[in-house]
N, C-alpha and C. Protein backbone atom coordinates (compact mmCIF):
# COMPACT_ATOMS: atom_id res chain seq x y z
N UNK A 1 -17.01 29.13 -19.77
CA UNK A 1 -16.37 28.25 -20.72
C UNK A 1 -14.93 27.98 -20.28
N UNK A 2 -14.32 26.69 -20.51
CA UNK A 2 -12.75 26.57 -20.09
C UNK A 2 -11.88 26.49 -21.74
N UNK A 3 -11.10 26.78 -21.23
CA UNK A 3 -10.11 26.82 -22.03
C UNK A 3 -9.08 26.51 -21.81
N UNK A 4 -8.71 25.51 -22.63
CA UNK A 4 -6.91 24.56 -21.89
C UNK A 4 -6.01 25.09 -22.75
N UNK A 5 -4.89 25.43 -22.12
CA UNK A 5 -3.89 25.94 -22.61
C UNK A 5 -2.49 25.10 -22.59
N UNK A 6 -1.86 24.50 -23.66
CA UNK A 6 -0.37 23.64 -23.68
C UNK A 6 0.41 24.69 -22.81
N UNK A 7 1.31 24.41 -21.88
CA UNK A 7 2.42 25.15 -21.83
C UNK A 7 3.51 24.05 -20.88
N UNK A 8 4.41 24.91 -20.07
CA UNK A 8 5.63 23.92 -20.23
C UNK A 8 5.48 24.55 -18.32
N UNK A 9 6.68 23.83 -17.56
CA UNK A 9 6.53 23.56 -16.01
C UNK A 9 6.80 25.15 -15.18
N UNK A 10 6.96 26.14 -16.42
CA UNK A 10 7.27 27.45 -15.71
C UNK A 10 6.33 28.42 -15.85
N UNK A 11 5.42 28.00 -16.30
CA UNK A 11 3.99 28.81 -16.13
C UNK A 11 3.56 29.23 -14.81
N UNK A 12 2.95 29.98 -15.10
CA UNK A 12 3.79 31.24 -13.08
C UNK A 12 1.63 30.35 -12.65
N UNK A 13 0.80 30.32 -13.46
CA UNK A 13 -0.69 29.92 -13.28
C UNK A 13 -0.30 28.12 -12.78
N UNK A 14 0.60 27.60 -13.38
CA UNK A 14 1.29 26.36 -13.04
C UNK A 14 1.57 26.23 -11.47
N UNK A 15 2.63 26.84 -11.30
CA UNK A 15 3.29 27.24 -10.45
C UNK A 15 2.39 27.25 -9.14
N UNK A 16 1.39 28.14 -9.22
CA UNK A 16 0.13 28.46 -8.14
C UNK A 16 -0.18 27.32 -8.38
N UNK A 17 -1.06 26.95 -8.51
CA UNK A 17 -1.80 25.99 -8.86
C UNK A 17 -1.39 24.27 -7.68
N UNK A 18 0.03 24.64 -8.44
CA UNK A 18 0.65 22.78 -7.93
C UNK A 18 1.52 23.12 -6.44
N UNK A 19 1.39 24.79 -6.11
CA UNK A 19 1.41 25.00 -4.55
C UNK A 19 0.40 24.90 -3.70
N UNK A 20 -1.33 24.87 -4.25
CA UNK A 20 -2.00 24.60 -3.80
C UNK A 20 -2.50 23.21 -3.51
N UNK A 21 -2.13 22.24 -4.91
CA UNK A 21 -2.06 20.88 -4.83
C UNK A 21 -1.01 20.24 -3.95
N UNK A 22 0.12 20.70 -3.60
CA UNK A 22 1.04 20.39 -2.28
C UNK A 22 0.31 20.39 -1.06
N UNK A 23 -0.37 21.55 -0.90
CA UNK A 23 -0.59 21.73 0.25
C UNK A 23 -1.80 20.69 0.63
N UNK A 24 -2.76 20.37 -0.18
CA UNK A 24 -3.93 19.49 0.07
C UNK A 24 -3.14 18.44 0.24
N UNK A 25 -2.35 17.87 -0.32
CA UNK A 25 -1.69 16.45 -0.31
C UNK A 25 -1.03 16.32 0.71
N UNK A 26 -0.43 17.28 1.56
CA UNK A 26 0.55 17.48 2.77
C UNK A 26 -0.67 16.86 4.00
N UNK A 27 -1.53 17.29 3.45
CA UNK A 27 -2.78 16.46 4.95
C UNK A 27 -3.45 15.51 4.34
N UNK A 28 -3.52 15.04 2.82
CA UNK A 28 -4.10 13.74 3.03
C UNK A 28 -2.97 12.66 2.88
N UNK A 29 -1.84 12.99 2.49
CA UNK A 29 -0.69 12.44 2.49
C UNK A 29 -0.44 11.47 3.81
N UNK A 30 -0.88 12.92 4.82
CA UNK A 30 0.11 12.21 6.25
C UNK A 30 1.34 12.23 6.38
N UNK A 31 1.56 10.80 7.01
CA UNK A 31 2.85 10.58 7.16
C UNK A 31 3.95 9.93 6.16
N UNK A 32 3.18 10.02 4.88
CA UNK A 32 3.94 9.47 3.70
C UNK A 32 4.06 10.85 2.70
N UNK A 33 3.67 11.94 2.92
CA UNK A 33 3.93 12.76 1.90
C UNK A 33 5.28 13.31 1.74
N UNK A 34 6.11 13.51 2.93
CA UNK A 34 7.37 13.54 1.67
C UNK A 34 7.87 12.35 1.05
N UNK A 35 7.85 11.15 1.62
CA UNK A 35 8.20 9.77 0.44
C UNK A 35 7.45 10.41 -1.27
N UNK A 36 5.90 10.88 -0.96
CA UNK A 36 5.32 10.84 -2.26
C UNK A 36 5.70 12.17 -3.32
N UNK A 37 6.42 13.46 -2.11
CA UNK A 37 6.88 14.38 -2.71
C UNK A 37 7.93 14.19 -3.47
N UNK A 38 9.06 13.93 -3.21
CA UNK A 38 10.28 13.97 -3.63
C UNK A 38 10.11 13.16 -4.93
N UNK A 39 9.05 12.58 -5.65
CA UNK A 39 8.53 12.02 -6.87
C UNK A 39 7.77 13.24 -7.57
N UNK A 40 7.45 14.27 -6.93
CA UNK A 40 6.79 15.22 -7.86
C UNK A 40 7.34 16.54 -7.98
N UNK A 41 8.38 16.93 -8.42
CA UNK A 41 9.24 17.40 -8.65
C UNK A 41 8.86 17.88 -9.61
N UNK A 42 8.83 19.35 -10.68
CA UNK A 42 8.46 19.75 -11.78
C UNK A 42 9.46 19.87 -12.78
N UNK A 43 10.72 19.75 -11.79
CA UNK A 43 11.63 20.04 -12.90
C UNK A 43 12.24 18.66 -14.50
N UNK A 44 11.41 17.60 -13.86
CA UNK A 44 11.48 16.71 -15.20
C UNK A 44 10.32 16.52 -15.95
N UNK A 45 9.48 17.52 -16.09
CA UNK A 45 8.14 17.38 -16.53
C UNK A 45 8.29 18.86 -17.97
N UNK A 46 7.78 18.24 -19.06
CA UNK A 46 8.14 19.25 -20.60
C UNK A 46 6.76 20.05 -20.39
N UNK A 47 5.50 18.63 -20.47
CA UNK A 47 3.97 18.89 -20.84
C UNK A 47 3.25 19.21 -19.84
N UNK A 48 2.79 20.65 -19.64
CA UNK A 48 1.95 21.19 -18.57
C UNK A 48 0.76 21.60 -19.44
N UNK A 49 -0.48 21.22 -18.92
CA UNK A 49 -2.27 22.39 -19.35
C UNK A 49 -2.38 22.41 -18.55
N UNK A 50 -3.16 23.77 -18.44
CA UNK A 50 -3.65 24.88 -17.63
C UNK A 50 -5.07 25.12 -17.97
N UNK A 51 -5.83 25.08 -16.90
CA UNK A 51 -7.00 25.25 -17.58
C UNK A 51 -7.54 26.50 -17.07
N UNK A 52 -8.59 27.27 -17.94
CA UNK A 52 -8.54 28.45 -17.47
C UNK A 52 -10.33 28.58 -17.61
N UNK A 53 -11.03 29.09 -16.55
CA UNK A 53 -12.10 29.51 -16.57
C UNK A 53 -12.35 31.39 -16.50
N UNK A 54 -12.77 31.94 -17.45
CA UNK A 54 -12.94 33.43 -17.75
C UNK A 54 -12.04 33.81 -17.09
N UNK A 55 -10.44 33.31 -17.63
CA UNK A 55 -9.23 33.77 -17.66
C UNK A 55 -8.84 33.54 -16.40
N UNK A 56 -9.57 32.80 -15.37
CA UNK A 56 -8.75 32.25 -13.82
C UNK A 56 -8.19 31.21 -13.95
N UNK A 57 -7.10 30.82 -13.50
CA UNK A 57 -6.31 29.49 -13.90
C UNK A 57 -6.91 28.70 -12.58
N UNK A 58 -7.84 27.33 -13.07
CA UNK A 58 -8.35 26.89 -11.90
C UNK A 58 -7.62 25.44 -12.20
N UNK A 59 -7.43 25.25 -13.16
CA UNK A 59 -6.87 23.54 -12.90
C UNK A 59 -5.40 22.96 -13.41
N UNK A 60 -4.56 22.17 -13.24
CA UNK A 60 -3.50 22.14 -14.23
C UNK A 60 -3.87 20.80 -13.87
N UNK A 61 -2.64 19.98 -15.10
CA UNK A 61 -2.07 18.30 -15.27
C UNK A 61 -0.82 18.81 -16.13
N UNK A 62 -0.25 17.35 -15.96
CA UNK A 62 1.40 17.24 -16.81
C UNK A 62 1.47 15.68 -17.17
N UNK A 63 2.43 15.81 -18.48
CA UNK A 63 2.33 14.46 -18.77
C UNK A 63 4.03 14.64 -18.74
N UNK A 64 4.61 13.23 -18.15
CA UNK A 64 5.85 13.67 -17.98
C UNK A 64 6.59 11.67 -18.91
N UNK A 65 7.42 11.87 -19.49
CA UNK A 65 8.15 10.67 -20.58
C UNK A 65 8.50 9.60 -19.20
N UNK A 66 7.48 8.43 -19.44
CA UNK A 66 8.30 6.94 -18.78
C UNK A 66 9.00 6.12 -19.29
N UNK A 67 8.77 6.09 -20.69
CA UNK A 67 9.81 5.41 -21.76
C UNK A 67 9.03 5.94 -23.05
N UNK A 68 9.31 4.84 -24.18
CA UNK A 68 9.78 5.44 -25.52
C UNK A 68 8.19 5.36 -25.64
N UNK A 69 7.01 5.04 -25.14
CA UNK A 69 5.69 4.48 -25.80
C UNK A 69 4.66 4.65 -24.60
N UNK A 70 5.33 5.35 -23.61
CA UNK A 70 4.69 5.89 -22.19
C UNK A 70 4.99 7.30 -21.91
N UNK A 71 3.98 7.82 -21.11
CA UNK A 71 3.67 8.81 -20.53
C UNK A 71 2.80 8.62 -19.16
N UNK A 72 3.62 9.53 -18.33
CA UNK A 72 3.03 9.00 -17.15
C UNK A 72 2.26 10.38 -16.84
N UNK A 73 1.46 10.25 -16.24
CA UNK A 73 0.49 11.70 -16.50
C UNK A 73 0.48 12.30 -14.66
N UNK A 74 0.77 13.67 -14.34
CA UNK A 74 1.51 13.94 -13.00
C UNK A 74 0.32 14.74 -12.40
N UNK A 75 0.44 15.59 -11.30
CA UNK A 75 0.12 16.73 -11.15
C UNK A 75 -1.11 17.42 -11.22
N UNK A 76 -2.16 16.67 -11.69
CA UNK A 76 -3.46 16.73 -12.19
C UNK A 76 -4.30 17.64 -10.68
N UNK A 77 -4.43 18.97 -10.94
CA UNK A 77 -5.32 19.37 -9.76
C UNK A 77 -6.54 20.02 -10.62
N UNK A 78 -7.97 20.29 -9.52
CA UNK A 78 -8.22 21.19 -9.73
C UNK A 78 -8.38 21.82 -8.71
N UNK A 79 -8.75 23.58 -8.67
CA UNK A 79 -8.80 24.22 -7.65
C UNK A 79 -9.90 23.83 -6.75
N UNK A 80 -10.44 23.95 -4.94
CA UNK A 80 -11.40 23.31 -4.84
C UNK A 80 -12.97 23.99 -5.22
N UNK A 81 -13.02 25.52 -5.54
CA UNK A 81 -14.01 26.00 -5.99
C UNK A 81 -14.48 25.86 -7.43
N UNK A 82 -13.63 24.96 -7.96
CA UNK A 82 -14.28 24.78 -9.56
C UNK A 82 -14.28 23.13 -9.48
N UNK A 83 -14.32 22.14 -8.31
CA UNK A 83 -14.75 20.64 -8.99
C UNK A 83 -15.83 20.80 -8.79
N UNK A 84 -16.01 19.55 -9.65
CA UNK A 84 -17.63 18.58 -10.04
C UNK A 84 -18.39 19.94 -11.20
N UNK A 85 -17.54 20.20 -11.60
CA UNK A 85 -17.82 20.88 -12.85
C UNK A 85 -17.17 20.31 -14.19
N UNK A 86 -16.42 19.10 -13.93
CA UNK A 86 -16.34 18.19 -15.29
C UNK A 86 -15.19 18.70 -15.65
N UNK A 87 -14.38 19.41 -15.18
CA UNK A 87 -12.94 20.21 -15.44
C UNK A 87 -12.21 19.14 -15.48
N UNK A 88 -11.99 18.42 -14.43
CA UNK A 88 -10.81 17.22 -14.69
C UNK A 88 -10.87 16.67 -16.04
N UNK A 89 -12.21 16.04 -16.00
CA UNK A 89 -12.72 15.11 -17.52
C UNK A 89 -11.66 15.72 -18.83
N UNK A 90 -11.95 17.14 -18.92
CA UNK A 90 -11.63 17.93 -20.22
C UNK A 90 -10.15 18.02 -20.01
N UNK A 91 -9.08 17.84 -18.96
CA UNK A 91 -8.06 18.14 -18.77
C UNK A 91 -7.69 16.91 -19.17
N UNK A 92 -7.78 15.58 -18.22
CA UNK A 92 -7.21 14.73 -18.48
C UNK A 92 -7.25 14.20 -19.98
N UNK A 93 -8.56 14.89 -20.69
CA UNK A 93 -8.82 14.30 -22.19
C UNK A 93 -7.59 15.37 -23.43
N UNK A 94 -7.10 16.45 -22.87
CA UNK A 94 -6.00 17.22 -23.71
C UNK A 94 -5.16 16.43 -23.21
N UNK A 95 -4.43 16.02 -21.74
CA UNK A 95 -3.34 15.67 -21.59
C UNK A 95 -2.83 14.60 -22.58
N UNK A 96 -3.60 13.33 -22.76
CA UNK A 96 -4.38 11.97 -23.73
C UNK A 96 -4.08 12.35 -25.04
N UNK A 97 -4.35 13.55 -25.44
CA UNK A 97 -4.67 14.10 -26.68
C UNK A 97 -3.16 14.47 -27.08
N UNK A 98 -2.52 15.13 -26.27
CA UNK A 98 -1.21 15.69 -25.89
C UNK A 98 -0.46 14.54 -26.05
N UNK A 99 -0.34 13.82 -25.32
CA UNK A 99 0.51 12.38 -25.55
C UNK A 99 0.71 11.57 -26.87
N UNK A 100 -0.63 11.67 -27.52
CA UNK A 100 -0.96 11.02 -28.77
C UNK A 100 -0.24 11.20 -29.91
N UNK A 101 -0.32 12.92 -29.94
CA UNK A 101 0.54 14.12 -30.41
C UNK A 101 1.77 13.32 -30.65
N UNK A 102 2.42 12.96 -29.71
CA UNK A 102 3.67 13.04 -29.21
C UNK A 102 3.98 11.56 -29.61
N UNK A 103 3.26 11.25 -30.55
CA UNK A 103 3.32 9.02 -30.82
C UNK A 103 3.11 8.36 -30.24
N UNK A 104 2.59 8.70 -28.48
CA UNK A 104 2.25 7.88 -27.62
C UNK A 104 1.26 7.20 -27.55
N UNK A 105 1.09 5.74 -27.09
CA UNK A 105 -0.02 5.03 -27.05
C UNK A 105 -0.04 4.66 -25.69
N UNK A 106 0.10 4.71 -24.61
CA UNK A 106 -0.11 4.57 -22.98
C UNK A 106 0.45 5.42 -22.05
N UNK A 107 -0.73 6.04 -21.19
CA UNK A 107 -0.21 6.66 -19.52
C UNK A 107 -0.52 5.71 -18.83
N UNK A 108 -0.03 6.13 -18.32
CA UNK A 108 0.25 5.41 -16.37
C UNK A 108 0.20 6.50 -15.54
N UNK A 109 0.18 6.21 -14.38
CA UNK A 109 -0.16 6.93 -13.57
C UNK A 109 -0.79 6.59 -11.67
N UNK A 110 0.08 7.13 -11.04
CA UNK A 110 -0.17 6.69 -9.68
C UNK A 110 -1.16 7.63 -8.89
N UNK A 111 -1.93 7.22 -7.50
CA UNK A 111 -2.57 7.95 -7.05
C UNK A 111 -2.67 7.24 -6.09
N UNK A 112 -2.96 7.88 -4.81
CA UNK A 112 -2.44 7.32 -3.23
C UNK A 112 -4.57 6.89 -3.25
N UNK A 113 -4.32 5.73 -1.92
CA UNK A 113 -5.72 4.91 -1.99
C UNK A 113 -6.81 5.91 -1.73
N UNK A 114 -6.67 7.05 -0.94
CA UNK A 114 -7.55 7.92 -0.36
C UNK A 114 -8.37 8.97 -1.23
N UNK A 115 -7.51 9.20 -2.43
CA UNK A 115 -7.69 9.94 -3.44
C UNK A 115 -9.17 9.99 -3.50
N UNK A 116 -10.34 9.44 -3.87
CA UNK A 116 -11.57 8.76 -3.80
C UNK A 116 -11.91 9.85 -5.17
N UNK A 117 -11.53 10.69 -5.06
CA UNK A 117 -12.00 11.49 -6.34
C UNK A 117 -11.36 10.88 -8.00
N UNK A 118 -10.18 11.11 -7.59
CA UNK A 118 -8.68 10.65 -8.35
C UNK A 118 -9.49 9.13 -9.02
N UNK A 119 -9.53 8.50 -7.63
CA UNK A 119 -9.54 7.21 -8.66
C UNK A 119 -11.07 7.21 -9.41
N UNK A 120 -12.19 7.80 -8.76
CA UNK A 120 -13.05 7.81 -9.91
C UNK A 120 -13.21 8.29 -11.24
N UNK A 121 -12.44 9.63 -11.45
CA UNK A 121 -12.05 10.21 -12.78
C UNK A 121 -11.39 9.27 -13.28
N UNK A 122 -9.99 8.51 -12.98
CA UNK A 122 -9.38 7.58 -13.98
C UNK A 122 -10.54 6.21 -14.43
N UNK A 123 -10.65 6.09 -13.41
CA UNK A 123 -11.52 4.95 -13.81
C UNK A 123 -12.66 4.77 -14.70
N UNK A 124 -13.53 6.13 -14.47
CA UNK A 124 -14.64 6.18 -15.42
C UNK A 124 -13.82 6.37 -17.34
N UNK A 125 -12.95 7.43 -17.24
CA UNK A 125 -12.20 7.44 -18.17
C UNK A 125 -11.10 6.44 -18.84
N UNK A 126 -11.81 5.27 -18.27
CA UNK A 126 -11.03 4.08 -19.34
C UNK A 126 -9.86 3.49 -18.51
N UNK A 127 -9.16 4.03 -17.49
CA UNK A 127 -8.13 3.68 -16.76
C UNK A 127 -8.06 2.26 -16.26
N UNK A 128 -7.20 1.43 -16.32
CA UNK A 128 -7.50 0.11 -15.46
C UNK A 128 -6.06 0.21 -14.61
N UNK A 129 -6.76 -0.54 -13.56
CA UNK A 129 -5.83 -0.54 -12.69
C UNK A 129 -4.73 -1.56 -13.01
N UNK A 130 -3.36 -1.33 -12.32
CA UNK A 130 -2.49 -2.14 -12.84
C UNK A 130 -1.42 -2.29 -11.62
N UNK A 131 -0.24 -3.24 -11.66
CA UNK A 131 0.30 -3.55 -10.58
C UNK A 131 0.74 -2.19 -10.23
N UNK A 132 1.41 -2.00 -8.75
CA UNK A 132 2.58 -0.53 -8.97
C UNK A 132 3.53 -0.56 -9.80
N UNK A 133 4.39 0.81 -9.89
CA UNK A 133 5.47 0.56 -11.29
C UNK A 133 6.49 1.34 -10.34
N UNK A 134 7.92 1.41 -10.68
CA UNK A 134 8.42 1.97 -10.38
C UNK A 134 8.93 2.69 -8.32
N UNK A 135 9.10 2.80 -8.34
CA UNK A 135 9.03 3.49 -6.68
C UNK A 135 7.63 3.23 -6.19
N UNK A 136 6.24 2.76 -6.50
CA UNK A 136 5.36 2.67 -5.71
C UNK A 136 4.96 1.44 -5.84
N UNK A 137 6.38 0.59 -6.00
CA UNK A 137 5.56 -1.24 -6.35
C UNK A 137 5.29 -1.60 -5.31
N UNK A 138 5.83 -1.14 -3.71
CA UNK A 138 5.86 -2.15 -2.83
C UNK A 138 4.73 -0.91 -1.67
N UNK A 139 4.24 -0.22 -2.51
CA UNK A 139 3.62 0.60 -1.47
C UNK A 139 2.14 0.61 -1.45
N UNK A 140 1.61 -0.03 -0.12
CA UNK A 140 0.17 -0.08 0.11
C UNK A 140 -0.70 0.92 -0.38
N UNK A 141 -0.33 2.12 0.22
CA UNK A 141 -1.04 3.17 -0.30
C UNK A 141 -1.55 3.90 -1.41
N UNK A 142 -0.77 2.79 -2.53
CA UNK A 142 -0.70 3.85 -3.88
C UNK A 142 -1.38 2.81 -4.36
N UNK A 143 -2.21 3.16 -5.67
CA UNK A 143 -2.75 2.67 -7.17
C UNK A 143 -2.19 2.93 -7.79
N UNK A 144 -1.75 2.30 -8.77
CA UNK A 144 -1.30 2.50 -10.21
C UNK A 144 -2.71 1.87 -11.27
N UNK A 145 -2.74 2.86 -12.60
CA UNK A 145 -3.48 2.79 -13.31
C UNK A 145 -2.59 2.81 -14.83
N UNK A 146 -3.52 2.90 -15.76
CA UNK A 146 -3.19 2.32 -17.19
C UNK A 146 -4.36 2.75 -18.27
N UNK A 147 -3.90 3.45 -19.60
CA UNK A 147 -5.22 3.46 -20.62
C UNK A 147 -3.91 3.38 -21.78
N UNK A 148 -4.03 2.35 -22.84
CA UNK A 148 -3.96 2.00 -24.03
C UNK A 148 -4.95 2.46 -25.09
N UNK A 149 -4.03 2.84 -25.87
CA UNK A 149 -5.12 3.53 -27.26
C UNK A 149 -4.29 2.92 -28.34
């Protein structure tokens, strides 16, 4: 059974977690991953879940403030011995849930073209794609996505 847990960017299960998600991204990244690093930074991020399978912390996400009626949703891993077990689904659906909480009615959210996993979770989950925003308007590599509630 999983169990998602709210917590904030200093969660030590956090912490692991988005050192392991560095490191996968450092090789599918290439030659653009520090451009895409120096954007994922934890220290401006409040909203971290953790998801925990019989108390192993296998997955995290963060929803981090884009303006007054946005949330841009960050960080989203899971470990690679627990996908295609529907873990993302349940994460990204607290993060959503989390935001809502919070008066929000839209995330956003970027993800480099290669992702192939990435973009099928957003997508099946309501996401539409949308121009880039911010630092990834002019960049080939990235998607930007979108869900309104």
């Amino acid at each position: 059974m999983i169990q998602l847990k709210r917590t904030n960017p200093s969660n030590q299960d956090f912490i692991q977690l988005i050192a392991l998600l560095d490191k996968e991204l450092k090789v599918t990244d290439g030659d653009m991953h520090s451009f895409y690093n120096q954007y994922n930074g934890i220290q401006n991020i409040k909203y971290v879940v953790v998801a925990y399978k019989n108390e192993t912390a296998v997955a995290c996400g963060a929803i981090k403030r884009y303006d007054d009626k946005t949330m841009e949703i960050k960080r989203v891993f899971v470990h690679s011995d627990y996908r295609r077990q529907g873990i993302s689904k349940l994460l990204l659906a607290e993060l959503e849930d989390w935001a809502k909480n919070l008066n929000i009615n839209r995330c956003i959210l970027e993800t480099g073209n290669l992702q192939v996993e990435a973009i099928g979770l957003y997508s099946k989950n309501g996401y539409q794609k949308i121009p880039n925003f911010g630092q990834y308007e002019n960049l080939d590599g990235s998607l930007c996505f979108e869900k309104i509630w």
